[in-house]
N, C-alpha and C. Protein backbone atom coordinates (compact mmCIF):
# COMPACT_ATOMS: atom_id res chain seq x y z
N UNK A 1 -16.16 5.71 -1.50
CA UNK A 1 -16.75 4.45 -1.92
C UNK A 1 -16.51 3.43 -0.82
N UNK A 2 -17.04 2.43 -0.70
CA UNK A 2 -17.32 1.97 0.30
C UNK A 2 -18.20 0.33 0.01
N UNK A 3 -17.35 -0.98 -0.16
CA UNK A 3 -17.68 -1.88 0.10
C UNK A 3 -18.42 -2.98 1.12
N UNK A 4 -19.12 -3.39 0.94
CA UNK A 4 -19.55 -4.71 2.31
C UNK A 4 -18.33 -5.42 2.18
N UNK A 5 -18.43 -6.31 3.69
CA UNK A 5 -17.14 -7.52 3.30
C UNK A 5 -17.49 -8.67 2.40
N UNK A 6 -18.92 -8.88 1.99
CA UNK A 6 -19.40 -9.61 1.48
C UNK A 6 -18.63 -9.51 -0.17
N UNK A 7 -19.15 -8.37 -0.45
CA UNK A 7 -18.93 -7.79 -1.98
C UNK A 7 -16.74 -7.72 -2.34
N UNK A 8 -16.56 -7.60 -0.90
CA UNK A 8 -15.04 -7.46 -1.00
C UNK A 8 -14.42 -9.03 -1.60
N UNK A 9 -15.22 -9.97 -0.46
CA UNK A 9 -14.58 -11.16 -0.35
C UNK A 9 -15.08 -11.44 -2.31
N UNK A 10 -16.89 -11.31 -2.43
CA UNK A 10 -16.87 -11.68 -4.03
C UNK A 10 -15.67 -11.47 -5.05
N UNK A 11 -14.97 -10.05 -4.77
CA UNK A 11 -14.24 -9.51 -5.36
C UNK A 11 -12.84 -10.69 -5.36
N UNK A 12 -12.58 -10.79 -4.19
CA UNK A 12 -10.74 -11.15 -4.42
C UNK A 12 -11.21 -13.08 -5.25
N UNK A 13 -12.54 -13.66 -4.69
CA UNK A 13 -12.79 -14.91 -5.03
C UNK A 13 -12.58 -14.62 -6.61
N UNK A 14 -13.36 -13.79 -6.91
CA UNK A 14 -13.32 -13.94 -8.75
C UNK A 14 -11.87 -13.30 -8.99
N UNK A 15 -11.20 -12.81 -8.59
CA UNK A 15 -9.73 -12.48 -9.00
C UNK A 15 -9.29 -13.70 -8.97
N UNK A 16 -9.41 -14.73 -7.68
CA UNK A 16 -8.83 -16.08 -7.71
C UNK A 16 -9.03 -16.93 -8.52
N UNK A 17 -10.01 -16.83 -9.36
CA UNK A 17 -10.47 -17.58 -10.44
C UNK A 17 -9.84 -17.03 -11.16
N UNK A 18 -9.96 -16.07 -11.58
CA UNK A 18 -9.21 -15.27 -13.00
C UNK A 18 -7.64 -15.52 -13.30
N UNK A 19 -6.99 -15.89 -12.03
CA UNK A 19 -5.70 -16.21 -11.91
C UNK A 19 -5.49 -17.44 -12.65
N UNK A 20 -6.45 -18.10 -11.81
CA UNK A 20 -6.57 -19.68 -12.07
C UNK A 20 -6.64 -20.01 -14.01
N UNK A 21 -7.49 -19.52 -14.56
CA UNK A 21 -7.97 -19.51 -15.80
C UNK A 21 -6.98 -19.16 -16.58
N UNK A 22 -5.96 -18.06 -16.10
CA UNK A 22 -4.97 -17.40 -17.27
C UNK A 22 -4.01 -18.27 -16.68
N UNK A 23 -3.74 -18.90 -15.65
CA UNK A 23 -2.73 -19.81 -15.62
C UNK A 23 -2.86 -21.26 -16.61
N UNK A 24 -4.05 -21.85 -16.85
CA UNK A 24 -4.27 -22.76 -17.75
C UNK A 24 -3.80 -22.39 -19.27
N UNK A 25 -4.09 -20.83 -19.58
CA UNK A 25 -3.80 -20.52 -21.17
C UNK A 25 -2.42 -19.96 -21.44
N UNK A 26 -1.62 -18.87 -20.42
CA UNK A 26 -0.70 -18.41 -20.47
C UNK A 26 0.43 -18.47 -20.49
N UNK A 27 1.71 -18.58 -20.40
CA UNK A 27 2.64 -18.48 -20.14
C UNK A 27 3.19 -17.96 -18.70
N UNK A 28 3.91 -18.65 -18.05
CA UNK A 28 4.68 -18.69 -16.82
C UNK A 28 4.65 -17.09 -16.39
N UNK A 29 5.39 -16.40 -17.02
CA UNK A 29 5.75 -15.10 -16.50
C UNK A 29 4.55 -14.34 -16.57
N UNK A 30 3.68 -14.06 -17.67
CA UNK A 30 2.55 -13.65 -17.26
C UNK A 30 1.57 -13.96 -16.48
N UNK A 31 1.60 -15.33 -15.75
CA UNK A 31 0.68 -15.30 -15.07
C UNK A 31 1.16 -14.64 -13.54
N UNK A 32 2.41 -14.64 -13.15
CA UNK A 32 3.18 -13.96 -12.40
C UNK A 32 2.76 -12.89 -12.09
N UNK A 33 2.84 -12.02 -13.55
CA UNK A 33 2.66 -10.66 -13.43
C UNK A 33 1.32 -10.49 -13.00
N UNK A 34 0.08 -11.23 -13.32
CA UNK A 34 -1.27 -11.01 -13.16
C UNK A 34 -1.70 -11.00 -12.03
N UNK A 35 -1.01 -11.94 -11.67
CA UNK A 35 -0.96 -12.69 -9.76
C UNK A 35 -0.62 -11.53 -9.10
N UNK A 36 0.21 -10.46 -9.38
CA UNK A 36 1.09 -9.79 -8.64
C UNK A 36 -0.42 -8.45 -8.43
N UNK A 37 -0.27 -7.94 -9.53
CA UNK A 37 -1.43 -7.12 -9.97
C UNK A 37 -2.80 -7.32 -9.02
N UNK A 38 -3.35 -8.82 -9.32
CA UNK A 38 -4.65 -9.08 -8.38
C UNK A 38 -3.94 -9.22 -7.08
N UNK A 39 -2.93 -9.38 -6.44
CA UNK A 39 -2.45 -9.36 -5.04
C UNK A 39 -2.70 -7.82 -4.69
N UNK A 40 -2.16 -6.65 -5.44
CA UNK A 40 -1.90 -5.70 -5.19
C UNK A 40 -3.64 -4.46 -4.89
N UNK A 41 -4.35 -5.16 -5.92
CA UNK A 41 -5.85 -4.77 -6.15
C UNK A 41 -6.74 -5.77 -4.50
N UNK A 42 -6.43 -6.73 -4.16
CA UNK A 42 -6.56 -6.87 -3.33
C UNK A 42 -6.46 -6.31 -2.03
N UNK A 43 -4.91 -6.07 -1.67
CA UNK A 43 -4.66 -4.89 -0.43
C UNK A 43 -5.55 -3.93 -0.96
N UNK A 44 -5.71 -3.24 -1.60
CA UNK A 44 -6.48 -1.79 -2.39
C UNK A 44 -8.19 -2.05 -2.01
N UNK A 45 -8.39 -3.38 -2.26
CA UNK A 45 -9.83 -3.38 -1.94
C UNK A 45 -10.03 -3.68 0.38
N UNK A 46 -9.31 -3.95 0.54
CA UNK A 46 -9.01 -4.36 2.22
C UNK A 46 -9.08 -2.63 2.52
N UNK A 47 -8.60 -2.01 1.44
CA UNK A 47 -8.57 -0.13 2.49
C UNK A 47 -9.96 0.75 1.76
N UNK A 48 -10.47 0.25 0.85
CA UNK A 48 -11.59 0.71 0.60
C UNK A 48 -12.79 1.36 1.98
N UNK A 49 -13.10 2.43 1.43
CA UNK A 49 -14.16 2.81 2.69
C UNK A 49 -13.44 3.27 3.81
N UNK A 50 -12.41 3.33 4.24
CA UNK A 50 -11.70 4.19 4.95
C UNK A 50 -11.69 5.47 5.12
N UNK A 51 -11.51 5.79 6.48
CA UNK A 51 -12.18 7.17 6.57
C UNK A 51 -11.15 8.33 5.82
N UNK A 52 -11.78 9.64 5.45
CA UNK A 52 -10.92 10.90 4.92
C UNK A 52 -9.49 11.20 5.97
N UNK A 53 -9.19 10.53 7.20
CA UNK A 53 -8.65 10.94 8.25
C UNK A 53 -7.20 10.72 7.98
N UNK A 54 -6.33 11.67 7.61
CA UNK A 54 -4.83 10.99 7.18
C UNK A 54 -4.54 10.02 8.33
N UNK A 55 -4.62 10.12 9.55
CA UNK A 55 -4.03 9.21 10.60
C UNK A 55 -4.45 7.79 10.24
N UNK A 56 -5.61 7.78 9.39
CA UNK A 56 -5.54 6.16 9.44
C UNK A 56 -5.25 5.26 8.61
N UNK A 57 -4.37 6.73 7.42
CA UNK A 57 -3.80 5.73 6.41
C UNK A 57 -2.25 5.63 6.85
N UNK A 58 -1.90 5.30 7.68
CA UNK A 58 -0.24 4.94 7.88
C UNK A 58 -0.08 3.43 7.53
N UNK A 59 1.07 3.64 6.45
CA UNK A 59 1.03 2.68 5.54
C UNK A 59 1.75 1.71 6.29
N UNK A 60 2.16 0.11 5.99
CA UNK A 60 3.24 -0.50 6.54
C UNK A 60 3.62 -0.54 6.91
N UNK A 61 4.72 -1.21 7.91
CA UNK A 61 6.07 -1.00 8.02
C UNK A 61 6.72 0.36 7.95
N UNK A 62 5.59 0.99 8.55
CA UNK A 62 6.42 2.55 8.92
C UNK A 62 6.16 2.79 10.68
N UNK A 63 6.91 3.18 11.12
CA UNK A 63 6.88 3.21 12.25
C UNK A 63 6.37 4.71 13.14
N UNK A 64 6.15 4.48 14.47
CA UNK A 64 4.68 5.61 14.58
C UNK A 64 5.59 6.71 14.66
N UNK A 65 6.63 7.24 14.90
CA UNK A 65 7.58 8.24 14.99
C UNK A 65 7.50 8.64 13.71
N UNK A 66 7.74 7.97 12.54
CA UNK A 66 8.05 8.66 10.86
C UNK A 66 6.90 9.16 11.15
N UNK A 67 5.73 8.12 10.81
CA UNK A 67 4.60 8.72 10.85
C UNK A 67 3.79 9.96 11.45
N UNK A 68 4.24 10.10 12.50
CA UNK A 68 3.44 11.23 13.05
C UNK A 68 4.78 12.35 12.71
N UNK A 69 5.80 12.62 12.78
CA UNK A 69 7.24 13.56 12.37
C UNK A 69 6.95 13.57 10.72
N UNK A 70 6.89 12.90 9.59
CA UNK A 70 6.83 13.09 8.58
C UNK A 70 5.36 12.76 7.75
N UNK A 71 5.56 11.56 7.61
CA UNK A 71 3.78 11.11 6.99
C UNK A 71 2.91 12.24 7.05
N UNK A 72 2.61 12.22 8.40
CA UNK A 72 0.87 13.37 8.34
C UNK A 72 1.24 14.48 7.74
N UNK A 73 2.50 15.08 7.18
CA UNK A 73 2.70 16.42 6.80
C UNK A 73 2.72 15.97 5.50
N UNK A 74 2.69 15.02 5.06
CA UNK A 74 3.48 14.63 3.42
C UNK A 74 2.20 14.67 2.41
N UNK A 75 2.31 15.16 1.63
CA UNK A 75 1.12 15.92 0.50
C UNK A 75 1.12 14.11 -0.27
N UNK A 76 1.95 12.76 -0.17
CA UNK A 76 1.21 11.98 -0.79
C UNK A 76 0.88 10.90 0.17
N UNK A 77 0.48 10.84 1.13
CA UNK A 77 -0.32 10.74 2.36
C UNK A 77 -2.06 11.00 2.11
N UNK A 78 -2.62 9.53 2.14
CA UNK A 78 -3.58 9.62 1.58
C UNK A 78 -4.57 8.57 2.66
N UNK A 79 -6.11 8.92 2.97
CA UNK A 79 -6.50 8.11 3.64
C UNK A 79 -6.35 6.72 3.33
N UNK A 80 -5.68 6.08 2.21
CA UNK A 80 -5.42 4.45 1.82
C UNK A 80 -4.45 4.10 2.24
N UNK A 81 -3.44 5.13 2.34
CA UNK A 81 -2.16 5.07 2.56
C UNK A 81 -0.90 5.72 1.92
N UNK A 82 -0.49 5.70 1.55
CA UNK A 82 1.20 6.44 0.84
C UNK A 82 1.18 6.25 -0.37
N UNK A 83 1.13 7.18 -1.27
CA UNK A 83 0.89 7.08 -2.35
C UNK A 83 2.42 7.01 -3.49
N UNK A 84 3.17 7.41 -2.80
CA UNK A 84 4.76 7.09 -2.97
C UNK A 84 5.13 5.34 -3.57
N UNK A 85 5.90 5.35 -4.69
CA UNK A 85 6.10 4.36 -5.09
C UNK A 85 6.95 3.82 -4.83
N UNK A 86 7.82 4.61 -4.22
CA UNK A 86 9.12 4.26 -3.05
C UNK A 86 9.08 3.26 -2.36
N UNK A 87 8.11 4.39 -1.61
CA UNK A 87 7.72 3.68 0.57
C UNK A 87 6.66 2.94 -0.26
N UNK A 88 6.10 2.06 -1.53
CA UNK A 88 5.43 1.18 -1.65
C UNK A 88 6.09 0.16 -1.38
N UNK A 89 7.09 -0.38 -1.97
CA UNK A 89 8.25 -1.29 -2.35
C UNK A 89 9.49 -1.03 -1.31
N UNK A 90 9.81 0.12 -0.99
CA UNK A 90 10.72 0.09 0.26
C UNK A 90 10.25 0.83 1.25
N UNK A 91 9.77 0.69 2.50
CA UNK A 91 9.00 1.45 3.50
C UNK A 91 10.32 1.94 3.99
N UNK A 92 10.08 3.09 4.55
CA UNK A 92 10.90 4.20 5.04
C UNK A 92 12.10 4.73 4.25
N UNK A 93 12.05 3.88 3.43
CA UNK A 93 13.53 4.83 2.32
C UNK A 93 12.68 5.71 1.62
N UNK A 94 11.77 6.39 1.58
CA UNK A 94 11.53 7.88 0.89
C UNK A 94 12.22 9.15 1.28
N UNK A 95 12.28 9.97 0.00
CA UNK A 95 13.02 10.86 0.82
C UNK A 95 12.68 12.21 1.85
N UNK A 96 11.61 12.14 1.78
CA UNK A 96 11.30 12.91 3.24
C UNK A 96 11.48 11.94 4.75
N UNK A 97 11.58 10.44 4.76
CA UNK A 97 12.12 9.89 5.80
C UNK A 97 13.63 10.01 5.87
N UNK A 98 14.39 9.88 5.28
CA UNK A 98 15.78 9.61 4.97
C UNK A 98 16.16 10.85 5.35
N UNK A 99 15.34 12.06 4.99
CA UNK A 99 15.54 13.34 5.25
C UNK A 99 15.25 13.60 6.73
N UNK A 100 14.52 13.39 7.23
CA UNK A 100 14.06 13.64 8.84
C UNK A 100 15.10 12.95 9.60
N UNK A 101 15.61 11.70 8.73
CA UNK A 101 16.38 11.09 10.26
C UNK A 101 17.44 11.10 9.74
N UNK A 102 17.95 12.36 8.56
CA UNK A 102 19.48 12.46 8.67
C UNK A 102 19.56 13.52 9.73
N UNK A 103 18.31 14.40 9.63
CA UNK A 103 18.51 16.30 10.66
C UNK A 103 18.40 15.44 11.50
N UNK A 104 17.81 14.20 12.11
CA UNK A 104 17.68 13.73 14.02
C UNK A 104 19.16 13.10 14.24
N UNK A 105 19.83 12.48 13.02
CA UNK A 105 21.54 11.95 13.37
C UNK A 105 22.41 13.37 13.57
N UNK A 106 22.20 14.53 12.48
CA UNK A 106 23.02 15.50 13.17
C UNK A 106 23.01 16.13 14.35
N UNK A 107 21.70 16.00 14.64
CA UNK A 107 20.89 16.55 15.91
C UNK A 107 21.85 16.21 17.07
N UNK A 108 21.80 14.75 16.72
CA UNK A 108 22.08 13.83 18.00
C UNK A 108 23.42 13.59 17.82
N UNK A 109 24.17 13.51 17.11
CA UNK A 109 25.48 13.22 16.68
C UNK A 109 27.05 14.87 16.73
């Protein structure tokens, strides 16, 4: 699937409204949570249309060594990016990273 930037930008504008609107009726913490949600659907719509190519989903704050040593082999390695709920919220503490660069400390150590 595969967006224009036109249709992208429509997209996050009416999320910005939608924020806006449940912040007038809601309560504090839920609108938090909603905010967080349309932030997150946002990045999601920015990787839309991306090619099938694992190399070009290297997610974050991962650096090109994990990435090419672990990532491209990792079954949740996905052309969007890392499908790990881990390395969502903490980049490189998954445990196939943690795992690669404990064997490169004994290696080296």
């Amino acid at each position: 699937m595969s967006l224009t930037n036109e249709e992208k930008e429509l997209i996050k504008e009416a999320l910005s409204v939608y924020v806006q609107l449940v912040a007038r009726q809601a309560p504090q913490e839920q609108v938090q949570q909603i905010a967080v949600v349309a932030q997150g659907l946002i990045k999601k719509i920015d990787t839309l249309g991306a090619t099938g190519d694992k190399s070009s989903g290297k997610p974050p704050q991962i650096s090109d060594e994990w990435f090419e040593q672990v990532c491209k082999s990792c079954d949740k390695l996905s052309n969007t990016g890392c499908l790990d709920k881990v390395t969502e919220k903490f980049p490189g503490k998954c445990d196939p990273i943690l795992h690669y660069e404990r064997r490169k400390s004994l290696k080296n150590g």
